[in-house]
N, C-alpha and C. Protein backbone atom coordinates (compact mmCIF):
# COMPACT_ATOMS: atom_id res chain seq x y z
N UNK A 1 -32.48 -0.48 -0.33
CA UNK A 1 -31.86 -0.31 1.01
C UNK A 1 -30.54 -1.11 1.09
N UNK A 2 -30.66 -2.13 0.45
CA UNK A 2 -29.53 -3.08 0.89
C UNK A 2 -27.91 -3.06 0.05
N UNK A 3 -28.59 -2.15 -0.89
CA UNK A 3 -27.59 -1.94 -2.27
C UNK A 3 -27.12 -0.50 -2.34
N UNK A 4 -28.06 0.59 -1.64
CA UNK A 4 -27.59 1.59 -0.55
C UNK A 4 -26.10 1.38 -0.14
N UNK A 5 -26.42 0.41 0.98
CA UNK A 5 -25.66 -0.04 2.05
C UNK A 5 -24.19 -0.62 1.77
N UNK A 6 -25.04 -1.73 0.43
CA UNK A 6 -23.35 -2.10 -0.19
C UNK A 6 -22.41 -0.68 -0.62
N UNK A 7 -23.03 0.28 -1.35
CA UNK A 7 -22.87 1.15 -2.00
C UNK A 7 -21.76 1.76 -0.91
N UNK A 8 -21.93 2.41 0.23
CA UNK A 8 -21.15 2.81 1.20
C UNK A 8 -19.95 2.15 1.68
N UNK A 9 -20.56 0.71 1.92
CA UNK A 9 -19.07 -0.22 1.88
C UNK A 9 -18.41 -0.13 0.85
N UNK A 10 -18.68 -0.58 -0.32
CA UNK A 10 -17.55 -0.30 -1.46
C UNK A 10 -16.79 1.33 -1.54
N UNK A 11 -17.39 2.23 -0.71
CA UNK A 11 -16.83 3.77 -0.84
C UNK A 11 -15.89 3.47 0.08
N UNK A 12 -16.10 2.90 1.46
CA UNK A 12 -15.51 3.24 2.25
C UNK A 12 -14.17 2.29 1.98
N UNK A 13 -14.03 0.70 1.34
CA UNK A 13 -13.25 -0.14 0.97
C UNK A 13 -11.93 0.88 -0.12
N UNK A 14 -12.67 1.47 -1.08
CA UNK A 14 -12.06 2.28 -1.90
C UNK A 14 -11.53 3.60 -1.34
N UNK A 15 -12.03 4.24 -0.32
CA UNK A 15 -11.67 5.30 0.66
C UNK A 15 -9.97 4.92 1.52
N UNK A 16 -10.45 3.50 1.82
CA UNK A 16 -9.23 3.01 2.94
C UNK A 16 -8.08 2.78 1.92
N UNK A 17 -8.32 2.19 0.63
CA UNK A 17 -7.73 1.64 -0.46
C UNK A 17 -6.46 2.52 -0.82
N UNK A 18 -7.04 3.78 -1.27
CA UNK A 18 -6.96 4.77 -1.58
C UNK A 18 -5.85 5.64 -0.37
N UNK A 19 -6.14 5.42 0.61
CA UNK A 19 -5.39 6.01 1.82
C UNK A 19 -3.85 4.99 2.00
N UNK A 20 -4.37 3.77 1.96
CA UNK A 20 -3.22 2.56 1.82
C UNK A 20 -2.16 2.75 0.92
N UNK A 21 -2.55 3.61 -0.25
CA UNK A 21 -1.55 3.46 -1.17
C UNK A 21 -0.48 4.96 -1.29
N UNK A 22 -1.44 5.51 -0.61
CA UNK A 22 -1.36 7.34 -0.06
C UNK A 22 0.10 7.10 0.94
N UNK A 23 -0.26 6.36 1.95
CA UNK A 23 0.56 6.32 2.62
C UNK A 23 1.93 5.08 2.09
N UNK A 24 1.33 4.53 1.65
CA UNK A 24 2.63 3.73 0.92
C UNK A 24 3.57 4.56 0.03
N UNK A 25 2.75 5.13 -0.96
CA UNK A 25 3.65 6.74 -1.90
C UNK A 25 4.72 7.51 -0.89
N UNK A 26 3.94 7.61 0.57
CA UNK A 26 4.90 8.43 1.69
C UNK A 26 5.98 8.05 2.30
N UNK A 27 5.63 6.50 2.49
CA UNK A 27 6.61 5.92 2.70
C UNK A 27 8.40 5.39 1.99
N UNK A 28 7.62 5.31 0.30
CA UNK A 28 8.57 5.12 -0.25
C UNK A 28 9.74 6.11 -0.49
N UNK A 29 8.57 7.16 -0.69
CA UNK A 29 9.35 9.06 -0.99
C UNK A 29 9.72 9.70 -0.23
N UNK A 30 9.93 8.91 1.27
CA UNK A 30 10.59 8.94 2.50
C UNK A 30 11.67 8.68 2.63
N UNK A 31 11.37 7.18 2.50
CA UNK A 31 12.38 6.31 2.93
C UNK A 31 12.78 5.33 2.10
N UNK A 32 13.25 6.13 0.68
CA UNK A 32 13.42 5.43 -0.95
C UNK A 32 14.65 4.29 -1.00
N UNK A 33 16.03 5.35 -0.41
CA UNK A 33 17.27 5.12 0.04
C UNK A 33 17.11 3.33 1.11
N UNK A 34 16.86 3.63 2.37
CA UNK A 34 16.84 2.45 3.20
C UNK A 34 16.06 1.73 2.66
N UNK A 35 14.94 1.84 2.40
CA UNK A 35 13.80 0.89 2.01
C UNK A 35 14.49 0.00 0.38
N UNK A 36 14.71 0.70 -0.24
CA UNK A 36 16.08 -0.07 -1.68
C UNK A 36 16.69 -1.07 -0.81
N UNK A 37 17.58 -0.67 -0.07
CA UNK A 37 18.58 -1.61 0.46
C UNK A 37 18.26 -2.59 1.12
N UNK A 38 17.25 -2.44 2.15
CA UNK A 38 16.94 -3.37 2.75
C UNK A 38 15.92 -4.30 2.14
N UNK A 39 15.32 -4.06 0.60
CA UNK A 39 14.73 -5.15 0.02
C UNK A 39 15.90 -5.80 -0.50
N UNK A 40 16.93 -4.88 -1.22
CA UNK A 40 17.99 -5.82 -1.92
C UNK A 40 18.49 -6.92 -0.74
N UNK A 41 18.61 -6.19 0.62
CA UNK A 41 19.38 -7.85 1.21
C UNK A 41 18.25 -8.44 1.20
N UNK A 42 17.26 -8.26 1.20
CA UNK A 42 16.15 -9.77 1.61
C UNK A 42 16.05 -10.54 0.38
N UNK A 43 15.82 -9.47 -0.83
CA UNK A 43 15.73 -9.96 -2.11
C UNK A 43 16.64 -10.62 -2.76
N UNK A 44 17.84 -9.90 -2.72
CA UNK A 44 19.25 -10.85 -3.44
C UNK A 44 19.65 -12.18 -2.95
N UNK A 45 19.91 -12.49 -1.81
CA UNK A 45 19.87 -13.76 -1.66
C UNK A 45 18.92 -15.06 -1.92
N UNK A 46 17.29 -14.32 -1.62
CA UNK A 46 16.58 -15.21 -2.80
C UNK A 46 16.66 -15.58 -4.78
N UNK A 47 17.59 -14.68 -5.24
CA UNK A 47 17.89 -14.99 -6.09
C UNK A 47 19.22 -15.73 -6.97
N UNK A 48 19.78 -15.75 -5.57
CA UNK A 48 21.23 -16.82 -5.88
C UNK A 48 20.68 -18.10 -5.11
């Protein structure tokens, strides 16, 4: 019963997981252009 139960949580952890990265793919292949740039300003100045 109890390993059932885990069993569903780990689906549903890997379900959301899975959707998280779904929508991250959408986001990037969206918004490839702005999303570049606006890491380079946050990013480049941490590296000087």
């Amino acid at each position: 019963m109890i390993s059932e139960k885990r069993m569903s949580i780990e689906k549903a952890n890997l379900a959301s997981f899975i959707l998280v990265i779904g929508l991250v793919n959408l986001w990037v292949g969206f918004f490839s252009p702005p999303t570049a740039s606006l890491f380079k300003t946050f990013v480049t100045p941490l590296e000087h």
